[in-house]
Protein backbone atom coordinates (compact mmCIF):
# COMPACT_ATOMS: atom_id res chain seq x y z
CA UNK A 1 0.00 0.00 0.00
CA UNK A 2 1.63 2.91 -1.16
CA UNK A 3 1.87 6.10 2.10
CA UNK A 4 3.79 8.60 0.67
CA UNK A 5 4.66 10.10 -2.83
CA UNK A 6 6.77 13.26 -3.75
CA UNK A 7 7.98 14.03 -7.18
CA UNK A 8 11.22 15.57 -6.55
CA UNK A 9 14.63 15.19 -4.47
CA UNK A 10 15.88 13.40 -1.58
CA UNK A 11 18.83 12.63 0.09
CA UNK A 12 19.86 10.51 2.99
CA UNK A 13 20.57 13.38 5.14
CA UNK A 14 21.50 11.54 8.70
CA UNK A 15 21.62 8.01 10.11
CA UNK A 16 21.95 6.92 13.81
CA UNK A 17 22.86 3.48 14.77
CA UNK A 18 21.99 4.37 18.48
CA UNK A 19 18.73 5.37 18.24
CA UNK A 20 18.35 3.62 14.88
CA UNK A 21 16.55 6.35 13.04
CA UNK A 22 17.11 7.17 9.57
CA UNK A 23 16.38 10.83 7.95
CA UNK A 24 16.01 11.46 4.33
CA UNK A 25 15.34 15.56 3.43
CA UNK A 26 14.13 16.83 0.47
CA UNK A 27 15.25 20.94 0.36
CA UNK A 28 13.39 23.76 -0.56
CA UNK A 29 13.52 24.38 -4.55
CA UNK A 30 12.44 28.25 -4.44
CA UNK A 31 11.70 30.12 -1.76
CA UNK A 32 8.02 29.14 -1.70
CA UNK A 33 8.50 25.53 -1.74
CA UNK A 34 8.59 23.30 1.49
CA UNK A 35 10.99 21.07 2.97
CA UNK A 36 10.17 17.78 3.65
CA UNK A 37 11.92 15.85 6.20
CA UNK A 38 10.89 11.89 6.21
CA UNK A 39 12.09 9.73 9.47
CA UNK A 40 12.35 6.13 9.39
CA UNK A 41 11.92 5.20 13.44
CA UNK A 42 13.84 1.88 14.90
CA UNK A 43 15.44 0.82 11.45
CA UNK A 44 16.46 -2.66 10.96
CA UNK A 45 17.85 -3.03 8.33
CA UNK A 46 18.24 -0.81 4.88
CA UNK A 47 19.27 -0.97 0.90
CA UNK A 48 18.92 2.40 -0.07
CA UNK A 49 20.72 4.79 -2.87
CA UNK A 50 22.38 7.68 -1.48
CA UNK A 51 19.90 9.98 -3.72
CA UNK A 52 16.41 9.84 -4.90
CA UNK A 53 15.54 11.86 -7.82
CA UNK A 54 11.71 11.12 -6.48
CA UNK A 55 10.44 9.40 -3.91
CA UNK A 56 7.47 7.24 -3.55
CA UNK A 57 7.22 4.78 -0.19
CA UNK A 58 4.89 1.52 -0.34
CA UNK A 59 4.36 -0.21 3.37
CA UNK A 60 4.30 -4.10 3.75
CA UNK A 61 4.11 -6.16 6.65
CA UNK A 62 6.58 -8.25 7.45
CA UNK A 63 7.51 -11.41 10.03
CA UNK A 64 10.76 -12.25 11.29
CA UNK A 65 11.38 -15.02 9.00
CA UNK A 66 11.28 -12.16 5.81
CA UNK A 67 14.09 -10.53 7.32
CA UNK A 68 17.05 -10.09 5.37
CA UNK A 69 20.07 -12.26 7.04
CA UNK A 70 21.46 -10.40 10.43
CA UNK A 71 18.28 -8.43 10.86
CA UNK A 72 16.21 -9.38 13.88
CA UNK A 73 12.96 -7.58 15.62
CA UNK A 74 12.38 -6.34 18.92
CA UNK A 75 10.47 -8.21 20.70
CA UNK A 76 6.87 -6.83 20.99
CA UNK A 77 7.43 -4.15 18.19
CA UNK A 78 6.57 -4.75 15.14
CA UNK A 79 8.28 -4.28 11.60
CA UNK A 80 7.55 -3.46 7.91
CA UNK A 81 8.98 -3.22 4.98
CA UNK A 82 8.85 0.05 3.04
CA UNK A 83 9.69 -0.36 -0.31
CA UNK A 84 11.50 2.74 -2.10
CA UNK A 85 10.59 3.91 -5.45
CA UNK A 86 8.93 0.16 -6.06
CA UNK A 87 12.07 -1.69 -4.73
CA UNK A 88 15.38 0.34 -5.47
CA UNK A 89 15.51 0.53 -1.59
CA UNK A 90 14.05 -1.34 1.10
CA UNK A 91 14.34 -0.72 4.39
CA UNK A 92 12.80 -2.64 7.19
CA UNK A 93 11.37 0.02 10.32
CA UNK A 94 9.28 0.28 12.91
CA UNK A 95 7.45 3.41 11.81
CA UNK A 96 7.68 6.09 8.72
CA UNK A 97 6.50 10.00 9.62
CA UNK A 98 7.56 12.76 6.97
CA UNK A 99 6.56 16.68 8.05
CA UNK A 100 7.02 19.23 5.40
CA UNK A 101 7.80 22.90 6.45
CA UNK A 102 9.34 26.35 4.88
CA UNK A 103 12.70 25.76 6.13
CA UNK A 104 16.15 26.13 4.92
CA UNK A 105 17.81 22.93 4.45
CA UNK A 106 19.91 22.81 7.17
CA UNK A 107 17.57 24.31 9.62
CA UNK A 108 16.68 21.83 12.44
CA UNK A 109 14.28 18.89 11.85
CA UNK A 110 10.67 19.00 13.09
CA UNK A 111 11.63 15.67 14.46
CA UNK A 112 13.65 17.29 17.00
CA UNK A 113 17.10 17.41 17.82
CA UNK A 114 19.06 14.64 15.90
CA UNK A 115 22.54 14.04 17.12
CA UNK A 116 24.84 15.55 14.37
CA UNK A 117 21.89 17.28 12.27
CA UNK A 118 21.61 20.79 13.00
């Protein structure tokens, strides 16, 4: 089931093995466009270019035994695969939230402070 769709730009902008989030931004193109920041929440495991030249994101559920080798689930939380741009990336999360805003790239994300991302 497809979630998400945007027709331009993105770029894995931060990842964090700690708290095993995963941010991809899309920047402002003009100064009346939006920035769109999408966070991938408890990340398990990813395939995923470096950039996007569009970006559509189709959710899947998955069980343990579809997990790619090395990949394991919490217990009690659940995981899905989100399928990037019909399967050029995959990566297997806990949750997927974008928030678009008027921005400059590298002002903070709505998603609060990330370490190393301003």
């Amino acid at each position: 089931m497809q979630i998400a769709s945007w027709e331009r730009n993105f770029q894995v902008w931060h990842y964090t093995f700690s708290y095993a989030q995963l941010l991809l931004r899309s920047g402002q193109r003009d100064d009346m466009d939006k920035r769109i920041d999408v966070l991938f929440s408890r990340v398990r495991h990813m395939e995923l270019p470096h950039e996007l030249a569009e970006l559509t994101i189709d959710e899947l559920p998955v069980s343990e035994k579809d997990l790619p080798a090395g990949a394991s689930i919490e217990y009690g939380v659940p995981c899905k695969l989100f399928l990037i741009n019909g399967g050029i990336g995959k990566i297997y999360a806990g949750d997927c939230k974008w928030h678009e805003d008027y921005e400059w790239l590298d002002a903070p994300s709505h998603f609060g402070p990330l370490r190393g991302v301003k």
